[in-house]
C-alpha atoms as a PDB file:
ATOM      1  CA  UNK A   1       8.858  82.810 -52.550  1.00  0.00           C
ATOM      2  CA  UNK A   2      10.483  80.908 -49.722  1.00  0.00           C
ATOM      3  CA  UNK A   3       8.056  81.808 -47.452  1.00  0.00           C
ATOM      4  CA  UNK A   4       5.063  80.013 -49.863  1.00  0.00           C
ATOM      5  CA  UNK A   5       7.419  77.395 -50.631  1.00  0.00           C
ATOM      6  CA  UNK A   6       7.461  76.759 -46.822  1.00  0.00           C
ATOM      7  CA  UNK A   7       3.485  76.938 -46.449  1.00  0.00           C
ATOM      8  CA  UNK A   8       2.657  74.448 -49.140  1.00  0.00           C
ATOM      9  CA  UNK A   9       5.609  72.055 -47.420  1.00  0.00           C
ATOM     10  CA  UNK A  10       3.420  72.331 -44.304  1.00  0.00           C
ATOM     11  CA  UNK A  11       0.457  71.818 -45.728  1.00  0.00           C
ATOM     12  CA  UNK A  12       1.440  68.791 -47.852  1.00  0.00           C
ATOM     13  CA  UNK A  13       2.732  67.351 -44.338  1.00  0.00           C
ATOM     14  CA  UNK A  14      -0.722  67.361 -42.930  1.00  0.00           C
ATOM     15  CA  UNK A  15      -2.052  65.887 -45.929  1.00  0.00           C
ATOM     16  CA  UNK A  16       0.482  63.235 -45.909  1.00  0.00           C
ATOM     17  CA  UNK A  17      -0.048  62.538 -42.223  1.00  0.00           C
ATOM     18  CA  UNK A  18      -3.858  62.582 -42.580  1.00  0.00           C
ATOM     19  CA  UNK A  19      -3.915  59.708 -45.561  1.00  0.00           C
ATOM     20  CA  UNK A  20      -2.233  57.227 -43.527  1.00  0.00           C
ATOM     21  CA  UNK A  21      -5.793  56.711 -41.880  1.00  0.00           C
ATOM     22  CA  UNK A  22      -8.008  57.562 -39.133  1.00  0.00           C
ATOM     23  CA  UNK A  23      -6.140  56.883 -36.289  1.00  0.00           C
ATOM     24  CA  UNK A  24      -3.118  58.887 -37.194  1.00  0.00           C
ATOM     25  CA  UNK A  25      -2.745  61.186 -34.515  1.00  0.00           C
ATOM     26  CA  UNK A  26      -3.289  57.310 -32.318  1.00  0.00           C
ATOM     27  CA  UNK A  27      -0.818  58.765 -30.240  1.00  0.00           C
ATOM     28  CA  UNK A  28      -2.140  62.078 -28.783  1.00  0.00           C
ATOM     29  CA  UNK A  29      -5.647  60.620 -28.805  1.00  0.00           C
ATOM     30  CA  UNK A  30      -4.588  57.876 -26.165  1.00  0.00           C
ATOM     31  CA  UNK A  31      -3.004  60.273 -23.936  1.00  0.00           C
ATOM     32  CA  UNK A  32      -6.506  62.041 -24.085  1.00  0.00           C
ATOM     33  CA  UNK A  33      -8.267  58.698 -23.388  1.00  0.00           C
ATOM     34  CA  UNK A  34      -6.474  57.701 -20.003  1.00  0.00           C
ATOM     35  CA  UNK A  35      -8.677  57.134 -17.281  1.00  0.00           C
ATOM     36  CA  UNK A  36     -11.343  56.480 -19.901  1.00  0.00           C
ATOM     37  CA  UNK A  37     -13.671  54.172 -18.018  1.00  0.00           C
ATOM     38  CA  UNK A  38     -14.416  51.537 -20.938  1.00  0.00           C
ATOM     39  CA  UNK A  39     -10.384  50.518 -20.179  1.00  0.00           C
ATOM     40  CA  UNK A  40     -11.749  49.385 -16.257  1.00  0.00           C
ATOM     41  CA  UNK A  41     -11.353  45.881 -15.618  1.00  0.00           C
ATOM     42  CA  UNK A  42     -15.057  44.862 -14.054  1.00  0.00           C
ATOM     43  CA  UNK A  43     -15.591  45.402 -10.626  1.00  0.00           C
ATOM     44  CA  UNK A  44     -15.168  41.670  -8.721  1.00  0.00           C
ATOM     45  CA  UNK A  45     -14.770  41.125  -4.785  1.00  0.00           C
ATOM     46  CA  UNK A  46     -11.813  38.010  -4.652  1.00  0.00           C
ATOM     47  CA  UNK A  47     -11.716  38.081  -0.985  1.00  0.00           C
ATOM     48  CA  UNK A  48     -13.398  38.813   1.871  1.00  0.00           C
ATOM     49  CA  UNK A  49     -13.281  38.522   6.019  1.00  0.00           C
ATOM     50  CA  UNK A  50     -14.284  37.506   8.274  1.00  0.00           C
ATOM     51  CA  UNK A  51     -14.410  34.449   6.545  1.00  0.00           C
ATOM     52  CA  UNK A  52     -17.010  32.164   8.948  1.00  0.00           C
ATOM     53  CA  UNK A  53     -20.907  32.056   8.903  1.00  0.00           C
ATOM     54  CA  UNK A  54     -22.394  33.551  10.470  1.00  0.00           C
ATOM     55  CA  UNK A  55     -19.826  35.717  12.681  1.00  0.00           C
ATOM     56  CA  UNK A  56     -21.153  35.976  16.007  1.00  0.00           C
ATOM     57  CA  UNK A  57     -21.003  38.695  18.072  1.00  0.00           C
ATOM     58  CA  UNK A  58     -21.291  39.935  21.966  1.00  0.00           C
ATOM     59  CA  UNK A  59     -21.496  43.419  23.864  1.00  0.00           C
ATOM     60  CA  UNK A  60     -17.738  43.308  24.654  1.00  0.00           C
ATOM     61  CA  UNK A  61     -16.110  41.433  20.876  1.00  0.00           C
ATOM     62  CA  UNK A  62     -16.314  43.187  17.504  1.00  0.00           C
ATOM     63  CA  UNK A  63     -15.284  41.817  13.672  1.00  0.00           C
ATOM     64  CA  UNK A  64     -13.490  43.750  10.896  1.00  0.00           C
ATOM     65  CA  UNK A  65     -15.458  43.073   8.075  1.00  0.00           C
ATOM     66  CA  UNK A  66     -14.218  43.727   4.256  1.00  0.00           C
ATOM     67  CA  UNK A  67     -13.636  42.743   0.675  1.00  0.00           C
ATOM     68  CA  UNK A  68     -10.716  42.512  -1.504  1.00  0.00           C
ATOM     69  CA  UNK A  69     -10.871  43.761  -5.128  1.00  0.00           C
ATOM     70  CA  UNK A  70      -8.200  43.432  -7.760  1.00  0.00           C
ATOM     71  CA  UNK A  71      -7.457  44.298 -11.244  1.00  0.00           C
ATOM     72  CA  UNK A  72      -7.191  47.414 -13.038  1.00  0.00           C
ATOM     73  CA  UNK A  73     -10.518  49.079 -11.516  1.00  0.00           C
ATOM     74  CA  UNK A  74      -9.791  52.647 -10.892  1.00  0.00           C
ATOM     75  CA  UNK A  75     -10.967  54.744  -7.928  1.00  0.00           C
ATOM     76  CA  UNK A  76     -12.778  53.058  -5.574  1.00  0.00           C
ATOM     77  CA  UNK A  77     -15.516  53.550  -2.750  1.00  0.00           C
ATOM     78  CA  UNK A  78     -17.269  51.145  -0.748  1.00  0.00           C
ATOM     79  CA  UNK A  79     -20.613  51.461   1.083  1.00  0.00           C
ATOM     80  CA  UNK A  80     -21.317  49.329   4.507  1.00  0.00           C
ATOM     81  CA  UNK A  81     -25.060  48.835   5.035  1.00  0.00           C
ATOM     82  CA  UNK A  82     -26.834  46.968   7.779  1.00  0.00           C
ATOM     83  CA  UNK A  83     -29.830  44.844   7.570  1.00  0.00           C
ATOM     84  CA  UNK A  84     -31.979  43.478   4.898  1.00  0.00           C
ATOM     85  CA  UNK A  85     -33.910  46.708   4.127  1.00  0.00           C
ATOM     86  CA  UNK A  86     -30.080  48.405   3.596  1.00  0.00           C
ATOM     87  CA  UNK A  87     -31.132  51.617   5.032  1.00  0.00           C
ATOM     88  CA  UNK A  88     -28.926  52.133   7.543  1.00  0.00           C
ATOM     89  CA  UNK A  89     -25.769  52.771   6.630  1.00  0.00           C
ATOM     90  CA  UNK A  90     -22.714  52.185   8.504  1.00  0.00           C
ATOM     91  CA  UNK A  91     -20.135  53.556   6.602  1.00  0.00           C
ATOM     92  CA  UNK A  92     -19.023  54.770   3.272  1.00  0.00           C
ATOM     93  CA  UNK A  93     -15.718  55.926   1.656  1.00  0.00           C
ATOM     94  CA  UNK A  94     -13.064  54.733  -0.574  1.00  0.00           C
ATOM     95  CA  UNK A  95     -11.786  52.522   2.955  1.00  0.00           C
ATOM     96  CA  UNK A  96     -12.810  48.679   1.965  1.00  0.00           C
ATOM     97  CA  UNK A  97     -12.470  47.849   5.957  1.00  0.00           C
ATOM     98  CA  UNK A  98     -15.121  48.837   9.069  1.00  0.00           C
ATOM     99  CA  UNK A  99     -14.745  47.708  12.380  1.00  0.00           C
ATOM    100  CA  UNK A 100     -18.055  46.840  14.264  1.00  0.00           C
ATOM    101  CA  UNK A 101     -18.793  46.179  17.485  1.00  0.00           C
ATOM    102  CA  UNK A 102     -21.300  44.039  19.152  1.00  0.00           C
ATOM    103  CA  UNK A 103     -22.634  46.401  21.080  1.00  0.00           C
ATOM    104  CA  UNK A 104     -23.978  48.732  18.642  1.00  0.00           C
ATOM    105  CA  UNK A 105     -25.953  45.969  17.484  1.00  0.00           C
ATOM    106  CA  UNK A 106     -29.613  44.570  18.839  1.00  0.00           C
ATOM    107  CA  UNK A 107     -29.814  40.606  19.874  1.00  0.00           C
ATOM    108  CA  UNK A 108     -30.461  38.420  17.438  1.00  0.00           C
ATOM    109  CA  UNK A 109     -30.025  38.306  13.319  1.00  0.00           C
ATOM    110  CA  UNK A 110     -28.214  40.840  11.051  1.00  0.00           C
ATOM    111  CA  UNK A 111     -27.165  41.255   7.602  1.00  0.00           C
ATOM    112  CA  UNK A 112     -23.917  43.279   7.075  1.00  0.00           C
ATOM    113  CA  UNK A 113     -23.102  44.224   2.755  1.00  0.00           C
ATOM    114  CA  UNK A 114     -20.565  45.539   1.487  1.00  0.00           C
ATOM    115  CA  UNK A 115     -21.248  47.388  -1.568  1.00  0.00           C
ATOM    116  CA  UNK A 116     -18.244  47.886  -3.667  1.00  0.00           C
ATOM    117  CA  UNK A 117     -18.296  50.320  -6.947  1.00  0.00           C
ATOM    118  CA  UNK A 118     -15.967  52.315  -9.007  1.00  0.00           C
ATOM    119  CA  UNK A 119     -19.051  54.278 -10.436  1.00  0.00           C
ATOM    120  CA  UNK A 120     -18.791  52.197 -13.497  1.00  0.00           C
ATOM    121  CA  UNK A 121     -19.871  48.463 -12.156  1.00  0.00           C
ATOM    122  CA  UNK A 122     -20.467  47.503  -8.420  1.00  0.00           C
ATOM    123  CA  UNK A 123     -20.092  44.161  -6.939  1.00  0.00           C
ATOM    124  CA  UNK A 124     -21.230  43.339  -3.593  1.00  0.00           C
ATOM    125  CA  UNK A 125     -21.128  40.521  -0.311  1.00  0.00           C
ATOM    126  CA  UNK A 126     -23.511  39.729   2.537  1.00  0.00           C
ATOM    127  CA  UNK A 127     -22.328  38.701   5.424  1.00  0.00           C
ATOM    128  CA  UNK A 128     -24.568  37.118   8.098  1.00  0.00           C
ATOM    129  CA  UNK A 129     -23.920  38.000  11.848  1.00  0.00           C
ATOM    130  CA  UNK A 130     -25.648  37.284  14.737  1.00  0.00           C
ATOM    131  CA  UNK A 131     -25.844  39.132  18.138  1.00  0.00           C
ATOM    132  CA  UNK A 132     -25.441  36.840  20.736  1.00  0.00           C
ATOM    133  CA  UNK A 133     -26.680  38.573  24.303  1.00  0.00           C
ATOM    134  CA  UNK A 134     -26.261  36.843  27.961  1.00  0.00           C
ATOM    135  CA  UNK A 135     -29.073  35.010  29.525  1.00  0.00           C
ATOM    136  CA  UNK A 136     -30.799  37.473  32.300  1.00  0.00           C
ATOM    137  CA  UNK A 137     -33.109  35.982  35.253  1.00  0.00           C
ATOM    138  CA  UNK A 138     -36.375  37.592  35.309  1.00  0.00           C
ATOM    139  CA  UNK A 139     -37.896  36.001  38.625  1.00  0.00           C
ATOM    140  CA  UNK A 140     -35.965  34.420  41.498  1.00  0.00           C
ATOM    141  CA  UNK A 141     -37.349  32.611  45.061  1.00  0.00           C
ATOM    142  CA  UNK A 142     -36.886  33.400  47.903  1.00  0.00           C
ATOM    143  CA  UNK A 143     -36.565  37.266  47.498  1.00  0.00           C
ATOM    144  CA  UNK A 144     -34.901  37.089  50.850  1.00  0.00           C
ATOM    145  CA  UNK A 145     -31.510  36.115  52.301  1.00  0.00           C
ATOM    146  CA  UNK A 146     -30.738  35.378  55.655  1.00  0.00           C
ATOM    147  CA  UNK A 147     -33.400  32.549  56.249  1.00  0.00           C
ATOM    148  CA  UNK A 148     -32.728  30.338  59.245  1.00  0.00           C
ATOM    149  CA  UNK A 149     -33.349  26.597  58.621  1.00  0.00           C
ATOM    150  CA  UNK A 150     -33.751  24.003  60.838  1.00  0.00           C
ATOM    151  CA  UNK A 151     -31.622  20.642  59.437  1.00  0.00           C
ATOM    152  CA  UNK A 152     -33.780  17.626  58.633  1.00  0.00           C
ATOM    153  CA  UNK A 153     -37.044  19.406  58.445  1.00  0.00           C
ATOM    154  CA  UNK A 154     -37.365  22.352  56.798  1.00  0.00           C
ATOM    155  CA  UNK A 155     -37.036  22.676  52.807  1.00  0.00           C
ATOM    156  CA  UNK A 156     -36.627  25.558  50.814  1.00  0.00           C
ATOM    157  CA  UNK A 157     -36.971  25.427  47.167  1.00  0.00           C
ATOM    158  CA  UNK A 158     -34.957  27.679  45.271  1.00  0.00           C
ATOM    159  CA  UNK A 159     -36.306  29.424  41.635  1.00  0.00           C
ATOM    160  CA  UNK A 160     -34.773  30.951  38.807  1.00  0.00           C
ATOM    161  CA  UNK A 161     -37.529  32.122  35.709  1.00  0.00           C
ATOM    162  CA  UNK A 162     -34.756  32.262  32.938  1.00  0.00           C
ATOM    163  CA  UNK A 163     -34.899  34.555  29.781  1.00  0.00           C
ATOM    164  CA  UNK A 164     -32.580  35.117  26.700  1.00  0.00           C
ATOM    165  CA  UNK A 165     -32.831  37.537  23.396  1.00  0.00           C
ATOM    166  CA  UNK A 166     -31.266  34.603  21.340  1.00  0.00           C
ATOM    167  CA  UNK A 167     -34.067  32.133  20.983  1.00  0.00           C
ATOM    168  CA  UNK A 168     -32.066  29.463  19.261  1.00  0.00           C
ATOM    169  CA  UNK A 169     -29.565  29.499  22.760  1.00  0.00           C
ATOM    170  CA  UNK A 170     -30.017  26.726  25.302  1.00  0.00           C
ATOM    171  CA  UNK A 171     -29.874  27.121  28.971  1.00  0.00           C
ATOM    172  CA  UNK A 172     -26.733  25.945  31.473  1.00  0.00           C
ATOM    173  CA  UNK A 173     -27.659  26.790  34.962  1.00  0.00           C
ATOM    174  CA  UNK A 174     -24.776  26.466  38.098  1.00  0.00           C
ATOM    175  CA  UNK A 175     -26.051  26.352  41.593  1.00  0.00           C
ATOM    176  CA  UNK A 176     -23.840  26.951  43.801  1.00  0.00           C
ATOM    177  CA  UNK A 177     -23.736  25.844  47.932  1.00  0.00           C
ATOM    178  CA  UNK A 178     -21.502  27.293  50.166  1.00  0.00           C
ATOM    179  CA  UNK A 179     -19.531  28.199  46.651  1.00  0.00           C
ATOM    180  CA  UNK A 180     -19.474  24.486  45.375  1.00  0.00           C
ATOM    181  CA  UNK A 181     -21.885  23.332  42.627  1.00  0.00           C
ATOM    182  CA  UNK A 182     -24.156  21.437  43.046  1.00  0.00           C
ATOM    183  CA  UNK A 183     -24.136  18.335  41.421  1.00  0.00           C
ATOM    184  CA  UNK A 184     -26.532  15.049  41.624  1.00  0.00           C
ATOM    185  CA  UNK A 185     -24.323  13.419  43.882  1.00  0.00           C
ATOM    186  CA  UNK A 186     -24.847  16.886  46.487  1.00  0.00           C
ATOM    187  CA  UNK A 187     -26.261  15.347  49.485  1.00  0.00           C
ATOM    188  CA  UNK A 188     -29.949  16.643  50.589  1.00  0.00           C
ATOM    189  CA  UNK A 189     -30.830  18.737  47.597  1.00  0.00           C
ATOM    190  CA  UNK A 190     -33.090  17.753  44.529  1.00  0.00           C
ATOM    191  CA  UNK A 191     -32.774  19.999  41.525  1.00  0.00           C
ATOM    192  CA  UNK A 192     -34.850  20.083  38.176  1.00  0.00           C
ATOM    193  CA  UNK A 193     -33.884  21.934  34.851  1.00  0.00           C
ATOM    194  CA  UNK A 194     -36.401  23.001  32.329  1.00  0.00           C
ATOM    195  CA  UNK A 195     -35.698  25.092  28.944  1.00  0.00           C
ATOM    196  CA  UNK A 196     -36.232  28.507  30.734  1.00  0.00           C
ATOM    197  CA  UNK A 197     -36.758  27.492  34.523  1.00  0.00           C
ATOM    198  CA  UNK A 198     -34.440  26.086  37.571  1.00  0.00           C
ATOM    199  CA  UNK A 199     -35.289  24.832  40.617  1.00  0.00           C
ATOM    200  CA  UNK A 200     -33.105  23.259  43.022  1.00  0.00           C
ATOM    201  CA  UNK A 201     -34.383  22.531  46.831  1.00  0.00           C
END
């Protein structure tokens, strides 16, 4: 007898708990829903470096580039991708920082994004860069040293053909004689500077 009395007090406990509503059991059921991705805040870059634009780079300098995300977001990864068709990617992993260096880049325009997701939403930044290279000199006269010259008759003109990867850079050419540049007030020499060619005689 005790042992039904005891079955139909258990019973009548589940009942009792069961018509207090649907969400009685509120308490289990949110231990079960942790992690459940509908509680992740949105996934929103705040921050970001290098800050300037467009972040120029050489063969010997290199920029950390990445993004700052806050808020309740869970586990994140982030995806570094270079160039407008976003094919080649740099790096990827839950690390929102890459280091990259100038000279694993070409000369001229680039696109670095950072693609930021937490599988749920994804938020992303471009950053512009641009590979700066040094000037080179293609063509250069007299393709001899040693020369004799004899003072106040003999002139020898002096050429540099001038070439650079960055088309939007500008030309400053030094000449230098007997180590000191030249400069208009250099007695006996004439020079003349054009966008890609020097001459100096």
């Amino acid at each position: 007898m005790k042992k039904l009395l005891g079955l139909y007090s258990f019973l009548f406990f589940l009942v009792a708990c069961n018509n207090t509503g649907n969400n009685a059991f509120n308490g289990l059921d949110s231990k079960m829903n942790d992690g459940d991705s509908s509680d992740l805040d949105p996934v929103e870059i705040t921050s970001f470096t290098p800050e300037v634009n467009p972040v120029i780079l050489t063969n010997s300098t290199s920029a950390v580039f990445g993004v700052l995300v806050a808020g309740n977001v869970g586990e994140m990864s982030y995806d570094f991708i270079l160039d407008e068709d976003y094919t080649t990617k740099l790096a990827s992993g839950s690390n929102a920082f890459l280091n990259v260096l100038g000279s694993n880049l070409t000369a001229g325009p680039h696109e670095i994004k950072i693609v930021a997701t937490n599988g749920v939403t994804t938020d992303e930044k471009i950053f512009n860069v641009r590979k700066n290279s040094p000037p080179a000199i293609l063509l250069s006269t007299p393709g001899f040293t040693g020369a004799t010259m004899n003072c106040g008759s003999d002139v020898t003109k002096f050429t540099a053909l001038l070439s650079d990867q960055d088309e939007d850079d500008s030309y400053q050419v030094t000449w230098l004689l007997d180590s000191v540049p030249v400069t208009p007030e250099t007695e006996f020499v004439e020079r003349v500077d054009l966008p890609s060619y020097a001459e100096l005689q």
